[in-house]
N, C-alpha and C. Protein backbone atom coordinates (compact mmCIF):
# COMPACT_ATOMS: atom_id res chain seq x y z
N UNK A 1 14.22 8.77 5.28
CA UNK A 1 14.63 8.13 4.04
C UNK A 1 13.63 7.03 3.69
N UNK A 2 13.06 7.15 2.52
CA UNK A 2 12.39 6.10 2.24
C UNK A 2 13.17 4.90 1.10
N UNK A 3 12.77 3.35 1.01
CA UNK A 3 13.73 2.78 0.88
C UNK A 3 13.06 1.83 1.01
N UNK A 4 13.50 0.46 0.31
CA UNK A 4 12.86 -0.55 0.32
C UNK A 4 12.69 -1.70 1.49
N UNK A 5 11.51 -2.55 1.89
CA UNK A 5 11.48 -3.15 3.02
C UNK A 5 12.49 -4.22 3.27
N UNK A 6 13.28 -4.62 4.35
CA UNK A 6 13.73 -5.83 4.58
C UNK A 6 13.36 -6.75 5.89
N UNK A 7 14.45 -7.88 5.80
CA UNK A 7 13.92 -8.51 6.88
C UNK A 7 13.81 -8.20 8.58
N UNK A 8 15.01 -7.55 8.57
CA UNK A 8 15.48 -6.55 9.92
C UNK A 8 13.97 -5.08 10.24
N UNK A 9 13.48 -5.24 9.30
CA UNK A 9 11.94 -4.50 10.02
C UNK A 9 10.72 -4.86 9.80
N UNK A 10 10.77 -6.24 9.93
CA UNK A 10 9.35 -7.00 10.40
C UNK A 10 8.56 -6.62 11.38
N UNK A 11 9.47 -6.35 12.99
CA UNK A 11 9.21 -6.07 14.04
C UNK A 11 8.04 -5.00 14.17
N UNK A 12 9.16 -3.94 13.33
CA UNK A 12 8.69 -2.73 13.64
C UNK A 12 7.06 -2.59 12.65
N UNK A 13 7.32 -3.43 11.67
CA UNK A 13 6.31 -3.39 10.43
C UNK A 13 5.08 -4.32 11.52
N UNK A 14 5.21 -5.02 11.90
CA UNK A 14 3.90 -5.77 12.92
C UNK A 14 3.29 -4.60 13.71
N UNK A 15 4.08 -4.06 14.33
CA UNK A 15 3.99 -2.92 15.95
C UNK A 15 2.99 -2.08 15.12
N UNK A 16 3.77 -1.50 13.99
CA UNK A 16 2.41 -0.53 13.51
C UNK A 16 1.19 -1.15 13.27
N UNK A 17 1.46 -2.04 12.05
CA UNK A 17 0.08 -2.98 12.30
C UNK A 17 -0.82 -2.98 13.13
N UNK A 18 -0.25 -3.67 14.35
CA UNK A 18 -1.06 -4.05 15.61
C UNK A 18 -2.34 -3.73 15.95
N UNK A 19 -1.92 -2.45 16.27
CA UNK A 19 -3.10 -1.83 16.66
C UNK A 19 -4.76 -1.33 15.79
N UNK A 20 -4.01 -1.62 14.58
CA UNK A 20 -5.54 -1.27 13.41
C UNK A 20 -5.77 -2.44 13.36
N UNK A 21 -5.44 -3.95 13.84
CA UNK A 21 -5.97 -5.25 13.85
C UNK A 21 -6.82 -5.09 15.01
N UNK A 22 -6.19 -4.55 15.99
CA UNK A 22 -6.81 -5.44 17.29
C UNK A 22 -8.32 -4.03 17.96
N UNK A 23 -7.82 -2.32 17.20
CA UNK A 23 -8.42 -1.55 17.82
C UNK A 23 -9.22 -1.06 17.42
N UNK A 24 -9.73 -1.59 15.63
CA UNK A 24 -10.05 0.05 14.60
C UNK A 24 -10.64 -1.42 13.62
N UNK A 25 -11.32 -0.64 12.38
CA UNK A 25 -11.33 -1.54 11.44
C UNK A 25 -10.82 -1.32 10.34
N UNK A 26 -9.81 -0.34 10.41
CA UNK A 26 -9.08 -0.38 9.03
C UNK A 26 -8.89 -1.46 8.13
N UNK A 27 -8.38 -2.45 9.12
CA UNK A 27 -8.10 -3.72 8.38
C UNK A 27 -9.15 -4.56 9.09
N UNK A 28 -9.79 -6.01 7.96
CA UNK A 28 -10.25 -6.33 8.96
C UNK A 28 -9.85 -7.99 9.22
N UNK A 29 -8.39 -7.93 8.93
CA UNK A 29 -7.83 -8.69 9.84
C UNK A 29 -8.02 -8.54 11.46
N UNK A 30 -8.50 -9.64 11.98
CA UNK A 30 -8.59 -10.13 12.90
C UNK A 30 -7.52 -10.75 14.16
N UNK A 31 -6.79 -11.32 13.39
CA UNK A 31 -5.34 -11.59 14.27
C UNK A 31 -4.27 -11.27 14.08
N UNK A 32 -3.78 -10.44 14.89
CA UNK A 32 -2.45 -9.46 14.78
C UNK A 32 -1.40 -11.20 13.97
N UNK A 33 -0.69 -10.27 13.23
CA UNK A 33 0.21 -11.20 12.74
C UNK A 33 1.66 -10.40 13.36
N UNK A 34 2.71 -11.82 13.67
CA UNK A 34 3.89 -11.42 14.33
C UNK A 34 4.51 -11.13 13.25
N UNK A 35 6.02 -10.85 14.33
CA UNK A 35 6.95 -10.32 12.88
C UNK A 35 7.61 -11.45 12.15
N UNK A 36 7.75 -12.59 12.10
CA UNK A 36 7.86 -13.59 11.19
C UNK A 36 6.73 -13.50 10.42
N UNK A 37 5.22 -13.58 10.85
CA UNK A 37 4.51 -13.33 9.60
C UNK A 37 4.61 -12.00 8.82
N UNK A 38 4.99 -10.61 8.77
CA UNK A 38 5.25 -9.69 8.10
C UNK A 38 6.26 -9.49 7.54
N UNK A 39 7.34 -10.24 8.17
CA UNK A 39 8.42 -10.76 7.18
C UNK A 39 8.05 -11.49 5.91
N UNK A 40 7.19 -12.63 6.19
CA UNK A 40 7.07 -13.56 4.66
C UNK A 40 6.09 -12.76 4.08
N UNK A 41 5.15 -11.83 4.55
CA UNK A 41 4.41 -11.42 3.68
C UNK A 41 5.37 -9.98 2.48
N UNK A 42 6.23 -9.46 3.43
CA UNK A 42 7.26 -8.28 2.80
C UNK A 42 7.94 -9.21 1.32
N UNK A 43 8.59 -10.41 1.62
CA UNK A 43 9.22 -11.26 0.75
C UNK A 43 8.59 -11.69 0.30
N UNK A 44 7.29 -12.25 0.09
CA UNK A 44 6.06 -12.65 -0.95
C UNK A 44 6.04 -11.81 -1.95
N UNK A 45 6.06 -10.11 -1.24
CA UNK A 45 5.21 -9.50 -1.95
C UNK A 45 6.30 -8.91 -3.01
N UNK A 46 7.55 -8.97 -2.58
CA UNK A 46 8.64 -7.77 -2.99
C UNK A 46 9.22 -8.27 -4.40
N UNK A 47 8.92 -9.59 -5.13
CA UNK A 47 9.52 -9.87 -5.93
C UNK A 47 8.81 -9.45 -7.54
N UNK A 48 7.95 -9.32 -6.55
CA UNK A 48 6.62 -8.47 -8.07
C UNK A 48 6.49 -6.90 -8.00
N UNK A 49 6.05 -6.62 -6.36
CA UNK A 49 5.54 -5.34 -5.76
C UNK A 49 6.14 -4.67 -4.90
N UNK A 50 5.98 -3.18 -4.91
CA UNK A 50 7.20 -2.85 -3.67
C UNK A 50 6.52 -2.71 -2.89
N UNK A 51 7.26 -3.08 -1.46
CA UNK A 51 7.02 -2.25 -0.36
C UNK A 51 7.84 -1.35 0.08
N UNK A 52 7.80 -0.54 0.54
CA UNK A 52 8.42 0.78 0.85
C UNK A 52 8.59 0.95 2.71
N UNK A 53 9.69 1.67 3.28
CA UNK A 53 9.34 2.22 4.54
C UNK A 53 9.97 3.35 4.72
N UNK A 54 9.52 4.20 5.56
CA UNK A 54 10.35 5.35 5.99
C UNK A 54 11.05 5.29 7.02
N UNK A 55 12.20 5.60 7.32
CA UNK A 55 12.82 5.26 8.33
C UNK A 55 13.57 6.97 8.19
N UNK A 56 13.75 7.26 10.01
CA UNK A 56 14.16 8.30 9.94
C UNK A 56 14.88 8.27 11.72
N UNK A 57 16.22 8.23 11.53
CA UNK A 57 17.26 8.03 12.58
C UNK A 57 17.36 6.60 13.12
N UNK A 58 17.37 5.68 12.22
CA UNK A 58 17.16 4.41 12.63
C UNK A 58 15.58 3.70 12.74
N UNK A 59 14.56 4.37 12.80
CA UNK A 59 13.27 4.34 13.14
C UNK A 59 12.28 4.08 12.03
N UNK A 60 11.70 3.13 11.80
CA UNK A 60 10.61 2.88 11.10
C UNK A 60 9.24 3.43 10.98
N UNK A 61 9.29 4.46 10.55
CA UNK A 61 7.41 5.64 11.10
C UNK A 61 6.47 5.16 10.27
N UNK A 62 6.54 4.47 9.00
CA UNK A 62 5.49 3.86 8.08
C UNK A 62 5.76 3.38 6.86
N UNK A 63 4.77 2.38 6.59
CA UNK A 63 5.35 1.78 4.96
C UNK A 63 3.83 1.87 4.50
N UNK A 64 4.73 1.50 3.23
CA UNK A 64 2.97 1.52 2.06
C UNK A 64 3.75 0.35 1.37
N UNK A 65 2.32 -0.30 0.54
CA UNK A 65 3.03 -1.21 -0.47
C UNK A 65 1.66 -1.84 -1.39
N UNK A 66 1.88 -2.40 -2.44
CA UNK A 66 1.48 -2.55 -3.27
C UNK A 66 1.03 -4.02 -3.73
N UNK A 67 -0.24 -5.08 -3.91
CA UNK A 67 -0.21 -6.04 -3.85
C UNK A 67 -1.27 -6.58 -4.76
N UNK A 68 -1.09 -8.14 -5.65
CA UNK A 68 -2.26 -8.35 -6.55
C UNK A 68 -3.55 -7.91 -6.44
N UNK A 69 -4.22 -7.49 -7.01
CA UNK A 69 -5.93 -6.90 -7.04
C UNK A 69 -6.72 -8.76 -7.50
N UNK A 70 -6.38 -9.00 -8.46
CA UNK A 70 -6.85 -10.94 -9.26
C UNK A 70 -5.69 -11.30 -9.72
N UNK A 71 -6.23 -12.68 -9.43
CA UNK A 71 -5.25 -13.83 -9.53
C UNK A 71 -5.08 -13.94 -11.61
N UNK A 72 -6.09 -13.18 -11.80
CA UNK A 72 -6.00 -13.71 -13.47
C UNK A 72 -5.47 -12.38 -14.17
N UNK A 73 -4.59 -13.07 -15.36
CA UNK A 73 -3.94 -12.28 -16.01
C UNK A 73 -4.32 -11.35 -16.10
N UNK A 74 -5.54 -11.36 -16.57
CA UNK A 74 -5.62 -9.76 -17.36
C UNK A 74 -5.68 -8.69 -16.15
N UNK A 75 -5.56 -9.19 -15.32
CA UNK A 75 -5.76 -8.12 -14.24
C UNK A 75 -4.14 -7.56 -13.54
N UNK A 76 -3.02 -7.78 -14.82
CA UNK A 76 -1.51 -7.63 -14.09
C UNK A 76 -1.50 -6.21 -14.02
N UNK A 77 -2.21 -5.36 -15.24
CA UNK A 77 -1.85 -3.56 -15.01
C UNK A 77 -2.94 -3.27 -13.87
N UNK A 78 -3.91 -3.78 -12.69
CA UNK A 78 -3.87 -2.86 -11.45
C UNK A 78 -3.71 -3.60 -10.47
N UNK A 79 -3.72 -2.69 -9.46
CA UNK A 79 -3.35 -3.02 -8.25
C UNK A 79 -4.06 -2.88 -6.91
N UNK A 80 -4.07 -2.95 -5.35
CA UNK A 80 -4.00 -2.66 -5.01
C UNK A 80 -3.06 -1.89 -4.03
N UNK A 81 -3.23 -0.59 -3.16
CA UNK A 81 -2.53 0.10 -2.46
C UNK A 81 -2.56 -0.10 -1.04
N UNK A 82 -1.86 0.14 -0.13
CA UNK A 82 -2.31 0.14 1.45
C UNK A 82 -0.88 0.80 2.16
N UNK A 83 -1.48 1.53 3.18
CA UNK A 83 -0.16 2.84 3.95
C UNK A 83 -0.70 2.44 5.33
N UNK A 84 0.39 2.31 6.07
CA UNK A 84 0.34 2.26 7.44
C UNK A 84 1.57 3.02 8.13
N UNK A 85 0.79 4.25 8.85
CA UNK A 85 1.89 4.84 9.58
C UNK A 85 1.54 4.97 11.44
N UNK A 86 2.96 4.74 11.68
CA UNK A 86 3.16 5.10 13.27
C UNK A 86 2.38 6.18 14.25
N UNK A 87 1.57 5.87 14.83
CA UNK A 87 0.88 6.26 15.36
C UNK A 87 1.37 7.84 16.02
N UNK A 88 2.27 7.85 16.12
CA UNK A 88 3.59 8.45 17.21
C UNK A 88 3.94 9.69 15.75
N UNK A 89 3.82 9.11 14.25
CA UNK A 89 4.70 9.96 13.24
C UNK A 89 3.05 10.31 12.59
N UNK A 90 1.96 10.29 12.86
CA UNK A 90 0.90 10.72 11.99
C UNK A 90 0.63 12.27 11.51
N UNK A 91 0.43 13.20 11.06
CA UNK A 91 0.50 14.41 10.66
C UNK A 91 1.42 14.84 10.12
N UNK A 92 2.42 14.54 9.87
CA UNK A 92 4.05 14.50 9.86
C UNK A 92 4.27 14.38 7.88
N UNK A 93 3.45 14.19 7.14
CA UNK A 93 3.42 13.83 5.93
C UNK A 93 4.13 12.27 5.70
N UNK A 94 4.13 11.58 6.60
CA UNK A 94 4.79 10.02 6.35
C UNK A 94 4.43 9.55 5.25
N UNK A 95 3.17 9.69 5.38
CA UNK A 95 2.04 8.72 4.29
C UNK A 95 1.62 8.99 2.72
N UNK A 96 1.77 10.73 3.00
CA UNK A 96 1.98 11.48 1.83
C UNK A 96 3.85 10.52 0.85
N UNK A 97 4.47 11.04 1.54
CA UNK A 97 5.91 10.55 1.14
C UNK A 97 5.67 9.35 0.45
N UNK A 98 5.15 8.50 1.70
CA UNK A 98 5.26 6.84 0.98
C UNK A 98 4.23 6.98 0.29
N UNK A 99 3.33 7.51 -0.04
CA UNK A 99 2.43 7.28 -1.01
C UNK A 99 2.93 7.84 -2.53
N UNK A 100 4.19 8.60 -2.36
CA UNK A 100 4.15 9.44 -3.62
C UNK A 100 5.32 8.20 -4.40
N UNK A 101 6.34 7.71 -3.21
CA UNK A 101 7.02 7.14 -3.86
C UNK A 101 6.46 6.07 -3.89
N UNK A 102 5.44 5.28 -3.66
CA UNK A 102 4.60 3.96 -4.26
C UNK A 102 4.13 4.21 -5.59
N UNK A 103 2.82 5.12 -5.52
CA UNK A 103 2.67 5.27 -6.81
C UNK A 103 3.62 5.35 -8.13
N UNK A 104 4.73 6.71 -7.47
CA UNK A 104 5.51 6.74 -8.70
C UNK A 104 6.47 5.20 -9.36
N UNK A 105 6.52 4.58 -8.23
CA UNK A 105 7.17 3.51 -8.52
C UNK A 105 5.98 2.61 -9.34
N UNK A 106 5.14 2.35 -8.74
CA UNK A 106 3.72 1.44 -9.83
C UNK A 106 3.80 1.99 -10.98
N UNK A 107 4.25 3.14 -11.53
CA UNK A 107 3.47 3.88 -12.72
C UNK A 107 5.19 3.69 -13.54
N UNK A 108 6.20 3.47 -12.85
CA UNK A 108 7.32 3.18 -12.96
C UNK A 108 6.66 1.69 -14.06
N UNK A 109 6.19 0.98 -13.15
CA UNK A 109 6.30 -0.69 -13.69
C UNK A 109 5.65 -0.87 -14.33
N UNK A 110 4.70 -0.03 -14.75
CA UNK A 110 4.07 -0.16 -16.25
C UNK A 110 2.38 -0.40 -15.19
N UNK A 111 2.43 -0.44 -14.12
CA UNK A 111 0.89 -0.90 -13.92
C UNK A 111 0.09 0.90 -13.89
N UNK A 112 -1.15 0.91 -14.64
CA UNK A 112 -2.09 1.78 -14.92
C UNK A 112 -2.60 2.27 -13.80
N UNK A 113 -3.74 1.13 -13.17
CA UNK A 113 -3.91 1.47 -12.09
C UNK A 113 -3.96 0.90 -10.54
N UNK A 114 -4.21 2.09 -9.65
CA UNK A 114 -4.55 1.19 -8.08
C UNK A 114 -5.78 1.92 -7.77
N UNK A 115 -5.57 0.81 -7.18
CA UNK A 115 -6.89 0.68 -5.84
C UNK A 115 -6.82 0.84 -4.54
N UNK A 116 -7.46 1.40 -4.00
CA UNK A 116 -7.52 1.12 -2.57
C UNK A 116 -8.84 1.03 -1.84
N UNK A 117 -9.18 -0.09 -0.71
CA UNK A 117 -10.06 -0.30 -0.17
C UNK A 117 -10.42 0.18 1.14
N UNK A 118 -11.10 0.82 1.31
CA UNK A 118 -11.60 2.06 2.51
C UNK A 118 -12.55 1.29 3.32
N UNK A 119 -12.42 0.93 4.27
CA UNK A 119 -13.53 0.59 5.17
C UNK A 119 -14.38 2.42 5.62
N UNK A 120 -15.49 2.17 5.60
CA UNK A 120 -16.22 3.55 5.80
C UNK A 120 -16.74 3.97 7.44
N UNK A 121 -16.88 5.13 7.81
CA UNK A 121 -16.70 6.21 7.21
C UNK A 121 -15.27 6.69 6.61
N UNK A 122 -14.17 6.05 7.28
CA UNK A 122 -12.71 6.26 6.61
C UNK A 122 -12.50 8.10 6.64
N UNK A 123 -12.78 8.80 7.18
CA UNK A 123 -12.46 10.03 6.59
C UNK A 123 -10.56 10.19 6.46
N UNK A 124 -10.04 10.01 6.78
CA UNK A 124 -8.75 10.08 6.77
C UNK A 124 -8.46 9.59 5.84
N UNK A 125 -8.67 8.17 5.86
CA UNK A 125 -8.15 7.75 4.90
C UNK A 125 -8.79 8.29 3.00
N UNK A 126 -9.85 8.54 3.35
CA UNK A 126 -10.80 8.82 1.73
C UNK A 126 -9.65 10.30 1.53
N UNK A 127 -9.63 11.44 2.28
CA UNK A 127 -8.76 12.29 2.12
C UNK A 127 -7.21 12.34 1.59
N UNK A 128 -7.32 11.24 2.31
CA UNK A 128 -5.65 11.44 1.68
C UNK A 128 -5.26 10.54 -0.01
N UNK A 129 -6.60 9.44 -0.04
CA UNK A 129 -6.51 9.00 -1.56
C UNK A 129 -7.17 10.49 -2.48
N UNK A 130 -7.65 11.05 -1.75
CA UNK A 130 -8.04 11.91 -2.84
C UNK A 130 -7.23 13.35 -2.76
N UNK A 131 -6.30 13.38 -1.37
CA UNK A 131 -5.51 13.99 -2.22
C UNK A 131 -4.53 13.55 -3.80
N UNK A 132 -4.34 12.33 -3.53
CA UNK A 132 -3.58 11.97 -5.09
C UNK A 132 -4.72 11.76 -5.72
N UNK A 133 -5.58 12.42 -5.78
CA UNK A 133 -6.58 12.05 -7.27
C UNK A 133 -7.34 10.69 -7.00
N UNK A 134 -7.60 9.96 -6.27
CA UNK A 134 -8.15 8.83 -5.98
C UNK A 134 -9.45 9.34 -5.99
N UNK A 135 -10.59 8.79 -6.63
CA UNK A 135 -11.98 9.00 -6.83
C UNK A 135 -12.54 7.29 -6.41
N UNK A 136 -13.80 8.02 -5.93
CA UNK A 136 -14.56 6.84 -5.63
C UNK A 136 -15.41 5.93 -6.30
N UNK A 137 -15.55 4.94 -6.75
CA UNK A 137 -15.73 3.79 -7.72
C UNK A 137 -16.66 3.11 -6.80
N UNK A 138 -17.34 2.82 -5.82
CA UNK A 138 -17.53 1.98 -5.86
C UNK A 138 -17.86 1.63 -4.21
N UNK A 139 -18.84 0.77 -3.81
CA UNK A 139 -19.20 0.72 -2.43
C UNK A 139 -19.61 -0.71 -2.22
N UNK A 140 -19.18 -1.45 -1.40
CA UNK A 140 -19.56 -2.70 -1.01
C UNK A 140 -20.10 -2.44 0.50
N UNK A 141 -21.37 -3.18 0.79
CA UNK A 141 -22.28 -2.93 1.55
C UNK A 141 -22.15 -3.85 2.57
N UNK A 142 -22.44 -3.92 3.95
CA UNK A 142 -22.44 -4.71 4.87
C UNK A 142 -21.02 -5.63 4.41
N UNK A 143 -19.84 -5.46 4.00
CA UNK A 143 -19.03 -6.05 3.28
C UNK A 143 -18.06 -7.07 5.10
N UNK A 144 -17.79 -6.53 5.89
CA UNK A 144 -17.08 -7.08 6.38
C UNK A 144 -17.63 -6.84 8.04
N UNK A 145 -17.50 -7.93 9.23
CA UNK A 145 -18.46 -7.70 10.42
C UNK A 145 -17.04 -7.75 11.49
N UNK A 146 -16.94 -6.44 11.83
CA UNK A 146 -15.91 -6.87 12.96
C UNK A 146 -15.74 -5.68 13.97
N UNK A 147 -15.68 -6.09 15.42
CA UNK A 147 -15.89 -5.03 16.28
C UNK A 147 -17.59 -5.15 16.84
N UNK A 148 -18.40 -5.89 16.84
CA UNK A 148 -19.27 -6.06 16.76
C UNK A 148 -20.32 -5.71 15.94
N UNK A 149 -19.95 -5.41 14.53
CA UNK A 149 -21.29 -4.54 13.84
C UNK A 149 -20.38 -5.15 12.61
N UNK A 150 -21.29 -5.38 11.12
CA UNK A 150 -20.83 -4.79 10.14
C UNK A 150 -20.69 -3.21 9.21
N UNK A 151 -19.77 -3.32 8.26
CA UNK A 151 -19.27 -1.86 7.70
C UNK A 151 -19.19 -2.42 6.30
N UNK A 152 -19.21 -1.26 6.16
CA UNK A 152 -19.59 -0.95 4.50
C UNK A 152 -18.08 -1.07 3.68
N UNK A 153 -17.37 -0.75 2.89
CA UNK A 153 -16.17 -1.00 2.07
C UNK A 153 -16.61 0.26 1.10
N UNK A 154 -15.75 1.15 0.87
CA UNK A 154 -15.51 1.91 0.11
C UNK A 154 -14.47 1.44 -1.27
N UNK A 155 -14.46 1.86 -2.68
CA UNK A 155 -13.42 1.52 -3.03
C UNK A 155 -12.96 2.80 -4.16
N UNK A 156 -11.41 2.86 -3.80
CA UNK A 156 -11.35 4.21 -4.61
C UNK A 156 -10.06 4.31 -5.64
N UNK A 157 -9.92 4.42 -6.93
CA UNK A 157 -9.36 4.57 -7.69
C UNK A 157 -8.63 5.28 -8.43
N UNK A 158 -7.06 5.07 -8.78
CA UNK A 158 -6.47 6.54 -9.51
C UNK A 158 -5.97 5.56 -10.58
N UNK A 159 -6.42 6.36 -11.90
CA UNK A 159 -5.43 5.71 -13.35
C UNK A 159 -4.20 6.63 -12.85
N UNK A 160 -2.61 5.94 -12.97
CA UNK A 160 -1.60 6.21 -13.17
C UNK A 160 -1.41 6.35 -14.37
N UNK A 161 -1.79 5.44 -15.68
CA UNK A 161 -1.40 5.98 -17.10
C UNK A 161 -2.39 5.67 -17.99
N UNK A 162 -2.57 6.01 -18.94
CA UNK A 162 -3.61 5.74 -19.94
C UNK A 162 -3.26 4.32 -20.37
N UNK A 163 -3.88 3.42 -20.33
CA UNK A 163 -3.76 2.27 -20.70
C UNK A 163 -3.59 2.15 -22.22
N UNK A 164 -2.73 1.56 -22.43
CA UNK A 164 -2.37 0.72 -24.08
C UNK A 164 -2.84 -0.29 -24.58
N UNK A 165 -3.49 0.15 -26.14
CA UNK A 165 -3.54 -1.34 -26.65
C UNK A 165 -3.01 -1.89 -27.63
N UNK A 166 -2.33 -2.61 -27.79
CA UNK A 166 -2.11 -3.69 -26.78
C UNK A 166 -0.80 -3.05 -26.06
N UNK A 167 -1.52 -3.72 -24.18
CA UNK A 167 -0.78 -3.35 -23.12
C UNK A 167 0.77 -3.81 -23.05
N UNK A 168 1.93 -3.07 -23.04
CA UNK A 168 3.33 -3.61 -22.36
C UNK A 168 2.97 -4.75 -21.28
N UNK A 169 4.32 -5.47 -20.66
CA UNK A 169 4.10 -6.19 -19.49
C UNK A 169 4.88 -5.58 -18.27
N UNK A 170 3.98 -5.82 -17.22
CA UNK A 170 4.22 -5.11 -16.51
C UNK A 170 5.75 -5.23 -15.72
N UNK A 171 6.77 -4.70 -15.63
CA UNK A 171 7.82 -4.76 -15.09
C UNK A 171 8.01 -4.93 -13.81
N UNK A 172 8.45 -5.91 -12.95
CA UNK A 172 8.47 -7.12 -11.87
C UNK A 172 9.05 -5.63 -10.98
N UNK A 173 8.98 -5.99 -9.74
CA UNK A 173 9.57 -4.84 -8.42
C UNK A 173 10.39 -5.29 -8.80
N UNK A 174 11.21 -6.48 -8.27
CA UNK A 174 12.37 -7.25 -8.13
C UNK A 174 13.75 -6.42 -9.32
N UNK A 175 13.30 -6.49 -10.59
CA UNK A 175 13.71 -5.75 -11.65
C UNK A 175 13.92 -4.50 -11.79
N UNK A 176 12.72 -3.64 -11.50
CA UNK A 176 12.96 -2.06 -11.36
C UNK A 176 14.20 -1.84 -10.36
N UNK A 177 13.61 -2.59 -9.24
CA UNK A 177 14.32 -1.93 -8.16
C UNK A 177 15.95 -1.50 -7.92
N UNK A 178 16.34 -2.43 -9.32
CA UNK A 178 17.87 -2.38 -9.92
C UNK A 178 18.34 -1.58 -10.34
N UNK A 179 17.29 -0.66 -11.21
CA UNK A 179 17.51 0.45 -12.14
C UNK A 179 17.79 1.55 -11.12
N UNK A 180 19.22 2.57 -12.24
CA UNK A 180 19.50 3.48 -11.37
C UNK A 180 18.40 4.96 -11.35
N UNK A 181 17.32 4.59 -12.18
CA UNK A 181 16.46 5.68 -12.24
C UNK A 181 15.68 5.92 -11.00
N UNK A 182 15.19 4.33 -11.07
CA UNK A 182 14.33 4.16 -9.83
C UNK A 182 14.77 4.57 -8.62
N UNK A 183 15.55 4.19 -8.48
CA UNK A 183 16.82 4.87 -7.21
C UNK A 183 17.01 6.30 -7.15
N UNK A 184 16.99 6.94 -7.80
CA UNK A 184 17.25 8.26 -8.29
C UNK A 184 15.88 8.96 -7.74
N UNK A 185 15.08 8.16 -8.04
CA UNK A 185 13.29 8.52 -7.63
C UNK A 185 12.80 8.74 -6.42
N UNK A 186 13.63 7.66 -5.59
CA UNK A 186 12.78 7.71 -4.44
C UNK A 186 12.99 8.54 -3.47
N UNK A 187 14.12 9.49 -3.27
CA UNK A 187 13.57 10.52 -2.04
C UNK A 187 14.34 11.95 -2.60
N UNK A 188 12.95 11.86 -4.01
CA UNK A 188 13.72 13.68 -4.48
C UNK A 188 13.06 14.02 -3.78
């Protein structure tokens, strides 16, 4: 069941984490953050943006979620994206799932587009943005040094809707998440 994040799976939301901090450079956070810090970051983020998790028999296998791209207005219709699944649930379509109900929910709130940032070579990850249509935009070079070497940054892009002019405003998570449509959405 996928379903929106709360405070009761911080834990589990760190644990996955963990290991792309401390083993990989997916992220290139550096210091594992506990589950009090993935708690305030879930509640930071949830009143604008969703985060999502899958949970299946009590069990948390992965979340995705959605978070400012710039601090300045004009930048409210995109976003960025990011999916983290359980090491234990990978092949399993977790990521597919939460990715379908993220997007559909962004494209829900009026935002156009996302982003997502690929540390390279990324093959997994470039694959699975491009299974949803995610094309590549864009390459930042020697962008980030960790693990002993620097890496390059990929960055890859899907329009969710044709942009308007003049643009609607974008409709808050906090708000959607009320609607019985949205609800209705998330695990056809």
């Amino acid at each position: 069941m996928i379903r929106i994040a709360r405070d009761g799976d911080a834990a589990a939301i760190a644990a996955i984490y963990a290991p792309t901090v401390t083993d990989s450079v997916i992220t290139f956070e550096t210091q594992v953050p506990d589950a009090e810090a993935m708690r305030q970051r879930v509640a930071d983020r949830l009143a604008h943006y969703p985060w999502l998790v899958l949970e299946d028999q009590g069990r948390v296998l992965g979340y995705a979620y959605a978070s400012r791209f710039r601090d300045r207005a004009a930048y409210d219709w995109i976003c960025e994206t990011s999916v983290y699944v359980h090491p234990d649930a990978r092949r399993r379509g977790v990521a597919r799932r939460l990715y379908t109900a993220l997007l559909d929910t962004l494209a829900m709130q009026g935002i156009t587009q996302a982003l997502s940032v690929i540390t390279l070579p990324g093959q997994v990850s470039i694959a699975l943005h491009e299974r949803f249509g995610f094309v590549h935009t864009g390459t930042w070079y020697k962008a980030g040094y960790k693990l002993g070497q620097w890496h390059d940054v990929g960055v890859w892009q899907k329009q969710l809707a044709e942009p308007a002019t003049p643009p609607t405003p974008v409709i808050a998570f906090a708000e959607l998440a009320e609607r019985e449509d949205w609800q209705a959405s998330l695990n056809r």
